[in-house]
Structures are given as structure tokens and as C-alpha cells.
C-alpha atoms as a PDB file:
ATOM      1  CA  UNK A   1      11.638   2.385  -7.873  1.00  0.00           C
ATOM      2  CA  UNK A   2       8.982   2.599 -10.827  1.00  0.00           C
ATOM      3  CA  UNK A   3       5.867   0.279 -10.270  1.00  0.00           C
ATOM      4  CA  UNK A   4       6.461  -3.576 -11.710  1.00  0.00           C
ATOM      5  CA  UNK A   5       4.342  -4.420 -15.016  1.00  0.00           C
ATOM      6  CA  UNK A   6       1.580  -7.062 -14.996  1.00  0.00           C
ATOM      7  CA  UNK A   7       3.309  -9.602 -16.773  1.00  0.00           C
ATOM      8  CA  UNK A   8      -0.008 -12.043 -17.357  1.00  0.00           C
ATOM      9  CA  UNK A   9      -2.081  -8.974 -19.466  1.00  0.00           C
ATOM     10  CA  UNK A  10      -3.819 -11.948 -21.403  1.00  0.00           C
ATOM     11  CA  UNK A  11      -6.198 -13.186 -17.777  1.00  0.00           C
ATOM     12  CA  UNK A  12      -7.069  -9.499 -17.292  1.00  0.00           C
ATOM     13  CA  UNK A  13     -10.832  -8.790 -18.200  1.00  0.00           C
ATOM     14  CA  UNK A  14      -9.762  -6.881 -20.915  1.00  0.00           C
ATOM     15  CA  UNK A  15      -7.714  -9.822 -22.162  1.00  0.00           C
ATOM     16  CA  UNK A  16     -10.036 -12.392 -21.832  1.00  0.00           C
ATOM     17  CA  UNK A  17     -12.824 -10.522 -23.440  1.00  0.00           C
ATOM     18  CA  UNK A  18     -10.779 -10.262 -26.655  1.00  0.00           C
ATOM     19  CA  UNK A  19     -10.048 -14.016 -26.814  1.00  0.00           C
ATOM     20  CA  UNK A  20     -12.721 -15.611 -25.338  1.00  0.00           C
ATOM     21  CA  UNK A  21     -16.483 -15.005 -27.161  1.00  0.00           C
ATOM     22  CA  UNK A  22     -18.577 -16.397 -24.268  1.00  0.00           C
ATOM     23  CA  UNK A  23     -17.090 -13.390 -22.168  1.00  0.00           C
ATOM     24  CA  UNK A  24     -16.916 -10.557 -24.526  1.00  0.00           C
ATOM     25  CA  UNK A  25     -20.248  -8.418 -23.172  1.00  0.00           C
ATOM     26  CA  UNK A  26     -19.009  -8.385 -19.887  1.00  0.00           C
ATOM     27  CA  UNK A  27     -16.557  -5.852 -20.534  1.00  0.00           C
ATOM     28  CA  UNK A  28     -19.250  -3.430 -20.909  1.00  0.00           C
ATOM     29  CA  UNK A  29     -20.836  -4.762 -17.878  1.00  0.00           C
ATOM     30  CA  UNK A  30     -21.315  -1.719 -15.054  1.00  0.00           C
ATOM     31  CA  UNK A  31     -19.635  -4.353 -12.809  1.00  0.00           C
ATOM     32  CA  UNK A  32     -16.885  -3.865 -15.135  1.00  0.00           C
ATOM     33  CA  UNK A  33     -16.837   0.095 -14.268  1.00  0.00           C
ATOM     34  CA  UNK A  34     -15.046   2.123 -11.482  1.00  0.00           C
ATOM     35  CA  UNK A  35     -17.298   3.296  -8.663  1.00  0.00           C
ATOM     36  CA  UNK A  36     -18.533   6.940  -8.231  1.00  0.00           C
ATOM     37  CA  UNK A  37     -16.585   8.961  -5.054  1.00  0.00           C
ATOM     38  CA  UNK A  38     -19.991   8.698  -3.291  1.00  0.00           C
ATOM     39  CA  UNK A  39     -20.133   5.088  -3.358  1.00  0.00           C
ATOM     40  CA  UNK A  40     -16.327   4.722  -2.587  1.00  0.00           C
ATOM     41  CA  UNK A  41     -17.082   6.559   0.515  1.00  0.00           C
ATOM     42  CA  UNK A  42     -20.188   4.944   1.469  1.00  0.00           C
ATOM     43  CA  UNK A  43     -18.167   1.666   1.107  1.00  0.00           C
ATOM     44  CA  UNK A  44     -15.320   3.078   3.157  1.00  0.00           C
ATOM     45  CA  UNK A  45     -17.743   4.030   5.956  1.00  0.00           C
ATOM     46  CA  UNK A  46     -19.913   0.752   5.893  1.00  0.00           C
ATOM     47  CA  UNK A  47     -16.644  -1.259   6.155  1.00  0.00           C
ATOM     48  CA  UNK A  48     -14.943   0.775   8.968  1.00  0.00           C
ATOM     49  CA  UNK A  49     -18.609   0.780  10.592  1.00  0.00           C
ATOM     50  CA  UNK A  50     -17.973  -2.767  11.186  1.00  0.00           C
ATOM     51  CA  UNK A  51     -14.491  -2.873  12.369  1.00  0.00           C
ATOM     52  CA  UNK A  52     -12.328  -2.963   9.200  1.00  0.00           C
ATOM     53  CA  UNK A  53      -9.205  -0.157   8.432  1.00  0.00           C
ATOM     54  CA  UNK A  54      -9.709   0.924   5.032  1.00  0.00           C
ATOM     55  CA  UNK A  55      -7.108   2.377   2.651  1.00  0.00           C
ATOM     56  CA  UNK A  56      -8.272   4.698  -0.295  1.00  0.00           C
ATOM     57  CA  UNK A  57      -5.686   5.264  -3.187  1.00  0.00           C
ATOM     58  CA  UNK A  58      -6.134   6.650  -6.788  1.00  0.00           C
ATOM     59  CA  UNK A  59      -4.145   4.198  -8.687  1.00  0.00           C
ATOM     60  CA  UNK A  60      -2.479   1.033  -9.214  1.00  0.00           C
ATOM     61  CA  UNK A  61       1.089   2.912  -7.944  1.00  0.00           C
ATOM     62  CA  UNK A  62      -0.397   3.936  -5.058  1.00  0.00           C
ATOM     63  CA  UNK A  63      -2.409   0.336  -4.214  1.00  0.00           C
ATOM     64  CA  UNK A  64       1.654  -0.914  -5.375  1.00  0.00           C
ATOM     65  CA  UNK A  65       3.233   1.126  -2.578  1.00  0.00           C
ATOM     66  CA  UNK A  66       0.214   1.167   0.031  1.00  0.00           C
ATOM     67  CA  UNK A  67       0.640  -2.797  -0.046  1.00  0.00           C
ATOM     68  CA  UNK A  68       4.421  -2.777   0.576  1.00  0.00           C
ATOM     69  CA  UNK A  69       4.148  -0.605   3.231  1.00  0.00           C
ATOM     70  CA  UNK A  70       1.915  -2.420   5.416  1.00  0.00           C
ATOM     71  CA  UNK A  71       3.745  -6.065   5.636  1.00  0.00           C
ATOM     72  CA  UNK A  72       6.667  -5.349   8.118  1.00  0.00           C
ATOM     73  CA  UNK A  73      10.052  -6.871   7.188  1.00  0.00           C
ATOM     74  CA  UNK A  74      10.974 -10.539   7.901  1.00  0.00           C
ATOM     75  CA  UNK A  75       6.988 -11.508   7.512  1.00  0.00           C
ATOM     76  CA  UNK A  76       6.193 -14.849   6.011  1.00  0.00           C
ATOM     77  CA  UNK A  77       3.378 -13.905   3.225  1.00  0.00           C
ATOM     78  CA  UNK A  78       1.308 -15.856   0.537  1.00  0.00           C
ATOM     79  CA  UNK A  79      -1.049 -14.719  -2.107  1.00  0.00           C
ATOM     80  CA  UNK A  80      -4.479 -16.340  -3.826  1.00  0.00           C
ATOM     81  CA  UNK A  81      -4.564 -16.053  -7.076  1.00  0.00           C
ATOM     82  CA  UNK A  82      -5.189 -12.425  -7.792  1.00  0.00           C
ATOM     83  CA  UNK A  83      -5.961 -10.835 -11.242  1.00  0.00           C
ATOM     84  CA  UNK A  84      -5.604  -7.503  -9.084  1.00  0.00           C
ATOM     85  CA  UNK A  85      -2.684  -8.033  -7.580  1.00  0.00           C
ATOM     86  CA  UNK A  86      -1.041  -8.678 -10.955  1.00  0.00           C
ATOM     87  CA  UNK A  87      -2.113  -5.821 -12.134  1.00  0.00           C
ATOM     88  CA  UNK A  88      -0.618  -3.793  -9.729  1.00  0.00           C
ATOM     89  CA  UNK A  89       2.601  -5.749 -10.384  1.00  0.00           C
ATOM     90  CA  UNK A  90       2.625  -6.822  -7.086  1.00  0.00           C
ATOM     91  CA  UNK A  91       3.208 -10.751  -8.145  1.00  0.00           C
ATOM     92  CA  UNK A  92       6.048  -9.468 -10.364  1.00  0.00           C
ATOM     93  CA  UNK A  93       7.780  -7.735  -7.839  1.00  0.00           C
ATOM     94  CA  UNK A  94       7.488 -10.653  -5.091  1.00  0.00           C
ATOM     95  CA  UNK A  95       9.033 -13.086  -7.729  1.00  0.00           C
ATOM     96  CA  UNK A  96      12.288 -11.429  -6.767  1.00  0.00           C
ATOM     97  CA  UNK A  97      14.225 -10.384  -4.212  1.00  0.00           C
ATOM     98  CA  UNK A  98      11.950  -9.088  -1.718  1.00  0.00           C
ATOM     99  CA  UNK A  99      12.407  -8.229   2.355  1.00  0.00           C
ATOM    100  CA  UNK A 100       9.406 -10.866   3.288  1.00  0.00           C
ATOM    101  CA  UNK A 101       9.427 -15.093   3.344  1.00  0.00           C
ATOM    102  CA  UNK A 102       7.879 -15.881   0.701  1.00  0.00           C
ATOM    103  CA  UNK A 103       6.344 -19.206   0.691  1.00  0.00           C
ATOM    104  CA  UNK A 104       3.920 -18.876  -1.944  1.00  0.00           C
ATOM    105  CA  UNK A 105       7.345 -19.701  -4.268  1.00  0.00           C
ATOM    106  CA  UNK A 106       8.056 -22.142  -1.799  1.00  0.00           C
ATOM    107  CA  UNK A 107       5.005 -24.015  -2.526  1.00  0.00           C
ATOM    108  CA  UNK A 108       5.285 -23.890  -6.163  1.00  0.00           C
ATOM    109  CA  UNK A 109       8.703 -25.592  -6.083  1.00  0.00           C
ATOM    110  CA  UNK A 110       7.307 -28.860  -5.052  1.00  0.00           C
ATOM    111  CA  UNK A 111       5.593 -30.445  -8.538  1.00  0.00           C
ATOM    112  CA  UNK A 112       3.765 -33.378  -6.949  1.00  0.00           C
ATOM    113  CA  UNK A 113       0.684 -32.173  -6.818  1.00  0.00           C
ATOM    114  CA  UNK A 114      -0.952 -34.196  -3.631  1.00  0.00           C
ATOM    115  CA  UNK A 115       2.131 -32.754  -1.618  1.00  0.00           C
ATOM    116  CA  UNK A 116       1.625 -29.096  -2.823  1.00  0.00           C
ATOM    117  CA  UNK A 117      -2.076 -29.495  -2.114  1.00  0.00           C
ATOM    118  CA  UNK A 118      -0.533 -30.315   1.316  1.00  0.00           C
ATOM    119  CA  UNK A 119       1.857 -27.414   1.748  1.00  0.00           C
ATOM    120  CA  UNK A 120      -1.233 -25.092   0.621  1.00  0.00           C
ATOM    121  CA  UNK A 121      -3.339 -26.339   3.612  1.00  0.00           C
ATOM    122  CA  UNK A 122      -0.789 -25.796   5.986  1.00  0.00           C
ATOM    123  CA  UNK A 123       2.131 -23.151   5.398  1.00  0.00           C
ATOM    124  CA  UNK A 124       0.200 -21.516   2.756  1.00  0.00           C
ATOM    125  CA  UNK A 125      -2.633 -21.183   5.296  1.00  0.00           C
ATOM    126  CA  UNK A 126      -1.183 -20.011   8.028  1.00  0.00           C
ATOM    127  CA  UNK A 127       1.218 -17.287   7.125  1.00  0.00           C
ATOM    128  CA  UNK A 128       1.512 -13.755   9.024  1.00  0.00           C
ATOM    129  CA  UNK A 129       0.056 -12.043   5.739  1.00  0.00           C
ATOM    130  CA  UNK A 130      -2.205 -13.532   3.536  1.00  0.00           C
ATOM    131  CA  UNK A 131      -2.648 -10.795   0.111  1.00  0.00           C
ATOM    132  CA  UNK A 132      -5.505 -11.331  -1.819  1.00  0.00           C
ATOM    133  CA  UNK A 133      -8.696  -9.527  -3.159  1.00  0.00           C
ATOM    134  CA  UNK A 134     -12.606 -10.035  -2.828  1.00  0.00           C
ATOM    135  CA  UNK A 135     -14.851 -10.267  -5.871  1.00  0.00           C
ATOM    136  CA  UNK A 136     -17.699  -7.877  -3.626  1.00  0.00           C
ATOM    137  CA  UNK A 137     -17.613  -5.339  -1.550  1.00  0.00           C
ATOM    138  CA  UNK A 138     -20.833  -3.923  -0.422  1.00  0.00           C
ATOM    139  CA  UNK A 139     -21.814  -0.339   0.712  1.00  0.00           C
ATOM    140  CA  UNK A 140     -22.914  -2.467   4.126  1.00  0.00           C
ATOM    141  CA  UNK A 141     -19.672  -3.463   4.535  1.00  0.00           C
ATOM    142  CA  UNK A 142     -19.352  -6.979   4.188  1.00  0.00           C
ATOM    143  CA  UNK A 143     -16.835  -8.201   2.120  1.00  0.00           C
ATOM    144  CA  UNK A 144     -17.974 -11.118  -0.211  1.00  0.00           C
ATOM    145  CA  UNK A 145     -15.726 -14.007  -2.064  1.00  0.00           C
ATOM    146  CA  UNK A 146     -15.285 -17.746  -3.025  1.00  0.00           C
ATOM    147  CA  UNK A 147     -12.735 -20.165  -4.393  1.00  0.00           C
ATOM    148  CA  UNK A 148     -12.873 -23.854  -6.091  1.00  0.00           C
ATOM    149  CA  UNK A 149     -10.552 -25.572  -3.903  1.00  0.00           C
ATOM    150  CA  UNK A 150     -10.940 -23.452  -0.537  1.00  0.00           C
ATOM    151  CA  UNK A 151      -7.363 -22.505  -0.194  1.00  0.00           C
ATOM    152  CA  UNK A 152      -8.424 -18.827   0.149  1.00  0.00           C
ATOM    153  CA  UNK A 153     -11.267 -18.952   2.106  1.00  0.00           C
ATOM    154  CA  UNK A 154      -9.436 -21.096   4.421  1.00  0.00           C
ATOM    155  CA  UNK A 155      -6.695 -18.262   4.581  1.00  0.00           C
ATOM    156  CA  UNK A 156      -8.513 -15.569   5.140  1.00  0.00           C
ATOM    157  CA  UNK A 157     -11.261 -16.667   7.454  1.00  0.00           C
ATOM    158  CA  UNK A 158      -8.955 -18.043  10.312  1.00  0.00           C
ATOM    159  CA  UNK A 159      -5.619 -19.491   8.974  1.00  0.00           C
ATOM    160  CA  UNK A 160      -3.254 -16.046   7.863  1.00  0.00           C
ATOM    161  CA  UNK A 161      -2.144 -14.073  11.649  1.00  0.00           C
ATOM    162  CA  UNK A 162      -3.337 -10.908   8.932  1.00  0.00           C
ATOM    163  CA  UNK A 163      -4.897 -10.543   5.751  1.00  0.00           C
ATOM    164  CA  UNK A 164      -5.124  -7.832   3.093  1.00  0.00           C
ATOM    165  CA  UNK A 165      -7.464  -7.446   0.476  1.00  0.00           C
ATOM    166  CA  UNK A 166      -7.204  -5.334  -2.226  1.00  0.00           C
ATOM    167  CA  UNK A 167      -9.908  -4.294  -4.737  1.00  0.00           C
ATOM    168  CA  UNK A 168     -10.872  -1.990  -7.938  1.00  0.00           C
ATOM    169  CA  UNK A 169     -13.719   0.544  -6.601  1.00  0.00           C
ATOM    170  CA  UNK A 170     -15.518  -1.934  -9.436  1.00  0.00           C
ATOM    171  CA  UNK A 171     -16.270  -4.617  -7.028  1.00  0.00           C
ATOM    172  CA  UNK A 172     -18.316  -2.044  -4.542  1.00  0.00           C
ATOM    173  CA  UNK A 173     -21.938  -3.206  -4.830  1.00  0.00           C
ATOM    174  CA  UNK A 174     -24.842  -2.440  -2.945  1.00  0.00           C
ATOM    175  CA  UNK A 175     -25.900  -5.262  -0.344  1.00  0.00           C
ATOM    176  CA  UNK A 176     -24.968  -8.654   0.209  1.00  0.00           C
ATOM    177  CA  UNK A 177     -27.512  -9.790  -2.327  1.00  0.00           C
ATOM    178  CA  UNK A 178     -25.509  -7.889  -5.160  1.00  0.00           C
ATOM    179  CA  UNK A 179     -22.877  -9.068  -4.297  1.00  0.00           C
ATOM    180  CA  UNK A 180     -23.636 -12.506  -5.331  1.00  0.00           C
ATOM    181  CA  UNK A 181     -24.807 -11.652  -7.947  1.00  0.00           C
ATOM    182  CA  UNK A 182     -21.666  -9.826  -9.164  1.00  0.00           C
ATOM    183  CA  UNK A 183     -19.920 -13.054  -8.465  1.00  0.00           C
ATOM    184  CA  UNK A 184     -21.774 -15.436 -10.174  1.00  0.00           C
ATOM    185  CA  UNK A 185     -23.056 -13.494 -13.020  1.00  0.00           C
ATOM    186  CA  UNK A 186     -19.819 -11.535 -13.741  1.00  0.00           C
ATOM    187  CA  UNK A 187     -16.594 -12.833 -11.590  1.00  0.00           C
ATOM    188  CA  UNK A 188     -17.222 -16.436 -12.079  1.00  0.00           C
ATOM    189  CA  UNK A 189     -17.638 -16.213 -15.728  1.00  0.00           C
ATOM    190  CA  UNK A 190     -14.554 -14.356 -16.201  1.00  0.00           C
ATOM    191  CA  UNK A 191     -12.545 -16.543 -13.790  1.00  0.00           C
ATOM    192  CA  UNK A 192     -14.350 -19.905 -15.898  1.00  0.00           C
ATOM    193  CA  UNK A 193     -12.340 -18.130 -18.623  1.00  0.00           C
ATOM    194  CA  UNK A 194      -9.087 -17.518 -16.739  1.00  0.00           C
ATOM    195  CA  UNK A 195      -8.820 -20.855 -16.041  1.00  0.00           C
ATOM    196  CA  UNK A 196      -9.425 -22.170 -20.047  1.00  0.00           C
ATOM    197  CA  UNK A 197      -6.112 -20.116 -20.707  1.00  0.00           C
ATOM    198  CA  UNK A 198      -4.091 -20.731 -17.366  1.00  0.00           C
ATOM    199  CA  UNK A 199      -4.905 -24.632 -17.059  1.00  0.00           C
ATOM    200  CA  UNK A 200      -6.897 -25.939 -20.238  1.00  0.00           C
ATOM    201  CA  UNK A 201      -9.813 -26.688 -18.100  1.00  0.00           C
ATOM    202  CA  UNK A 202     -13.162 -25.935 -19.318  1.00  0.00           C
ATOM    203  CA  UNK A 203     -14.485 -23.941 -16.600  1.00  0.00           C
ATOM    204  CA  UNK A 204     -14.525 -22.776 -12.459  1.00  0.00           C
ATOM    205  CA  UNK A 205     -16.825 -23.263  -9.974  1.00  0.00           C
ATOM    206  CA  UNK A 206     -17.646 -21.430  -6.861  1.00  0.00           C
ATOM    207  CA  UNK A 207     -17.429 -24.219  -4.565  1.00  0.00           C
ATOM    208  CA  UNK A 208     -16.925 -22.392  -1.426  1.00  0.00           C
ATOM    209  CA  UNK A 209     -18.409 -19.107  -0.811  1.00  0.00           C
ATOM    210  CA  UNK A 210     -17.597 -16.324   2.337  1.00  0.00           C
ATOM    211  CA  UNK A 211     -18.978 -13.175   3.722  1.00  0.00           C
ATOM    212  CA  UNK A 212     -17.229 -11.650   5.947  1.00  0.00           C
ATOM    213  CA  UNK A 213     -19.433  -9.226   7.503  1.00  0.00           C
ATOM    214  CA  UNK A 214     -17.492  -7.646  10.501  1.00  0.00           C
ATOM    215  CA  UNK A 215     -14.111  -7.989  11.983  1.00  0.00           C
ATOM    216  CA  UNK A 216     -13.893 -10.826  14.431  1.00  0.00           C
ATOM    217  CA  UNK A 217     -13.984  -9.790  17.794  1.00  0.00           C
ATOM    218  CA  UNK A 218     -11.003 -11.767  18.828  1.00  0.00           C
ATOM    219  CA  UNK A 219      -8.514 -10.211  16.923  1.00  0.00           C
ATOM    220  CA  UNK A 220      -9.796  -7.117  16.066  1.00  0.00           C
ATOM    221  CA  UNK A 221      -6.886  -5.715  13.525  1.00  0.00           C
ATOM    222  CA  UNK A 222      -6.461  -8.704  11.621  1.00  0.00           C
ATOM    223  CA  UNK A 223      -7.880  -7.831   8.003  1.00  0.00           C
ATOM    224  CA  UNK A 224      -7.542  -4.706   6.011  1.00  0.00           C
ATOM    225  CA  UNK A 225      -8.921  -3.133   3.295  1.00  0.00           C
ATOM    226  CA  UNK A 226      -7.295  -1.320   0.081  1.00  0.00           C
ATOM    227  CA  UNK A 227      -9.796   0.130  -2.151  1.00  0.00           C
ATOM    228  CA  UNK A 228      -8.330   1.487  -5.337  1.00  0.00           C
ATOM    229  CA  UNK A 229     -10.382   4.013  -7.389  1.00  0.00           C
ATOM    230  CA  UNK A 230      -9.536   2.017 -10.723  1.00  0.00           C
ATOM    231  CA  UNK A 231     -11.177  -0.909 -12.114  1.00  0.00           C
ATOM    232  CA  UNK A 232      -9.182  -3.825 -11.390  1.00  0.00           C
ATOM    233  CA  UNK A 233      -9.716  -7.673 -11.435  1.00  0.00           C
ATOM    234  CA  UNK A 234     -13.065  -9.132 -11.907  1.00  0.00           C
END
């Protein structure tokens, strides 16, 4: 089966820098640029240094079929919002028939928004794979992200029985202090822009904000790591 398209191309960063003049620079940004093999590797070892199983692939195919692979039939999954895993066509191909529950669709079906808020918090939460990506990953090995509402963080720092994130070799940074920069000088900007084309609303805000610096030691295999040596998300 060939790879699904991204069907969203217009929230991609190269999308949103073509509509959207207060991020147009930031596609030239070296944030915006794949990582070297060097610091690929250096991120590989820093994150399996602290407990984390780390997938490498070249491409967007590969990320596509190393991501099926790894959630076993019959699994309940949900997703965060994920400009990566769009572009991987990941979200295209789990709006079909797929062999996992989703309930990510499930939660969507309900329209009133206080009881879909509700069904995030608790079913969304506490799936056996939560699928998202980070905004940082640092040669160290700490993985580095945030959300608005807290839906993801929640997810991924106790609620999902496993978690994979998935991430361009553009989001490898040095240290933890890089890292937030990366997000709030370059992620959050773009994301402020996502959301003035998904929901009308005039910007984001990184409310909540997570490093996850080593793999907890009561559950040792929960959260892995798929780097892919493209640039992807923001």
C-alpha cells in the first residue's frame, strides 16, 4: 500500500509561511532545517542514554510504516494534534478503516464542546497508545513540549499505557535551554498561525510546558522515539 497524502498541506510550515506575513522568515530559520547525521546520532545516543528506544528512518514512508508497525492490533490509540503526523499521512490513513480503536474519532463525534472536553480528559487520556510529536529534542536527551489546553501533556506524562513520538531530525537541539527556545521563538509562532487558519483565533499559547528527561523508572518501555531524517512539523 503506497503512503497516504497529507491532506491539510495549508498548516504545514511551508503553508503557513506563504499565507501568513508574521511567519514568513521562519522558513529560513535553521530550526526549520534537517539535522546533520552527527547530531542525529548524538540525539539517538543521549536519548537511549536515558532509557528511551529510538527509531531512525530516512523518510516520511519509512516514519509511515515504522509507526504502524509498532501499535499491535486491537489497541485503543489517540493522537494530539500533529503537523508531523499529517505529514506522514498518518491522520489520513487512521480516518479509515484501520486494525486499532480509534477513539480520537470517537471524541470528535460528540459536538458539545464541555462533553468532548470531558471525553479528552478521560478516554482520550488514557488510551494504550498515545501518537504524537515533541517540538525539542535535545542532544542530552530530554524530550521537550507544551500544549494550550494540557490534553497532551496529560497523555503523555502518565495517562496513555504507551506513547510514541515522532519528530523531523529539525527539532534536535542542543540542551534543554535550546530547546525552549526553539519552542517559543519558532514552534509557538508557527502553531499561533495554525490556529488563525484551523479555528479563527488570533493566536496559541504555551500554557503548559514538559520535559521529559528520562524514562520513568516504573514502566520502563512506555515511550518511544521515531526520529525521521526530514524536516517535519514545527
Amino acid at each position: 500500500m503506497s503512503t497516504p497524502v497529507n491532506t491539510n498541506p495549508g498548516e504545514t510550515i511551508a503553508g503557513l509561511t506563504k499565507t501568513d506575513d508574521k511567519v514568513t522568515s521562519l522558513i529560513d530559520s535553521h530550526f526549520a532545517k534537517p539535522a546533520s547525521a552527527e547530531r542525529i546520532n548524538a540525539a539517538k545516543a543521549g536519548l537511549e542514554k536515558n532509557g528511551f528506544k529510538v527509531h531512525v528512518v530516512d523518510s516520511k514512508a519509512s516514519a509511515f510504516e515504522t509507526l504502524k508497525n509498532l501499535i499491535p492490533q486491537g489497541a485503543s490509540i489517540n493522537n494530539a494534534h500533529s503537523t508531523t503526523l499529517e505529514e506522514i499521512g498518518f491522520i489520513t490513513y487512521i480516518k479509515g478503516e484501520t486494525p486499532w480503536d480509534n477513539v480520537h474519532a470517537k471524541i470528535l463525534t460528540e459536538k458539545d464542546p464541555a462533553k468532548q472536553a470531558e471525553l479528552r480528559r478521560t478516554i482520550g487520556s488514557t488510551v494504550d497508545y498515545y501518537l504524537t510529536s515533541v517540538a525539542a529534542i535535545s542532544e542530552t536527551g530530554e524530550l521537550s513540549h507544551g500544549d494550550l489546553s494540557g490534553s497532551k501533556v496529560g497523555g503523555v506524562a502518565f495517562g496513555a499505557g504507551n506513547v510514541i513520538i515522532i519528530a523531523g531530525s529539525n527539532k534536535i537541539v542542543k540542551d534543554s535551554h535550546e530547546a525552549y527556545q526553539r519552542i517559543t521563538e519558532h514552534a509557538l509562532p508557527l502553531e499561533s498561525a495554525r490556529v488563525r487558519v484551523a479555528y479563527g483565533l488570533p493566536a496559541s499559547n504555551l500554557v503548559h510546558y514538559e520535559v521529559i528527561r528520562r524514562v520513568s523508572p516504573f514502566n520502563p518501555n512506555r515511550v518511544q522515539v521515531i526520529i525521521v531524517n526530514e524536516a517535519l512539523g514545527y
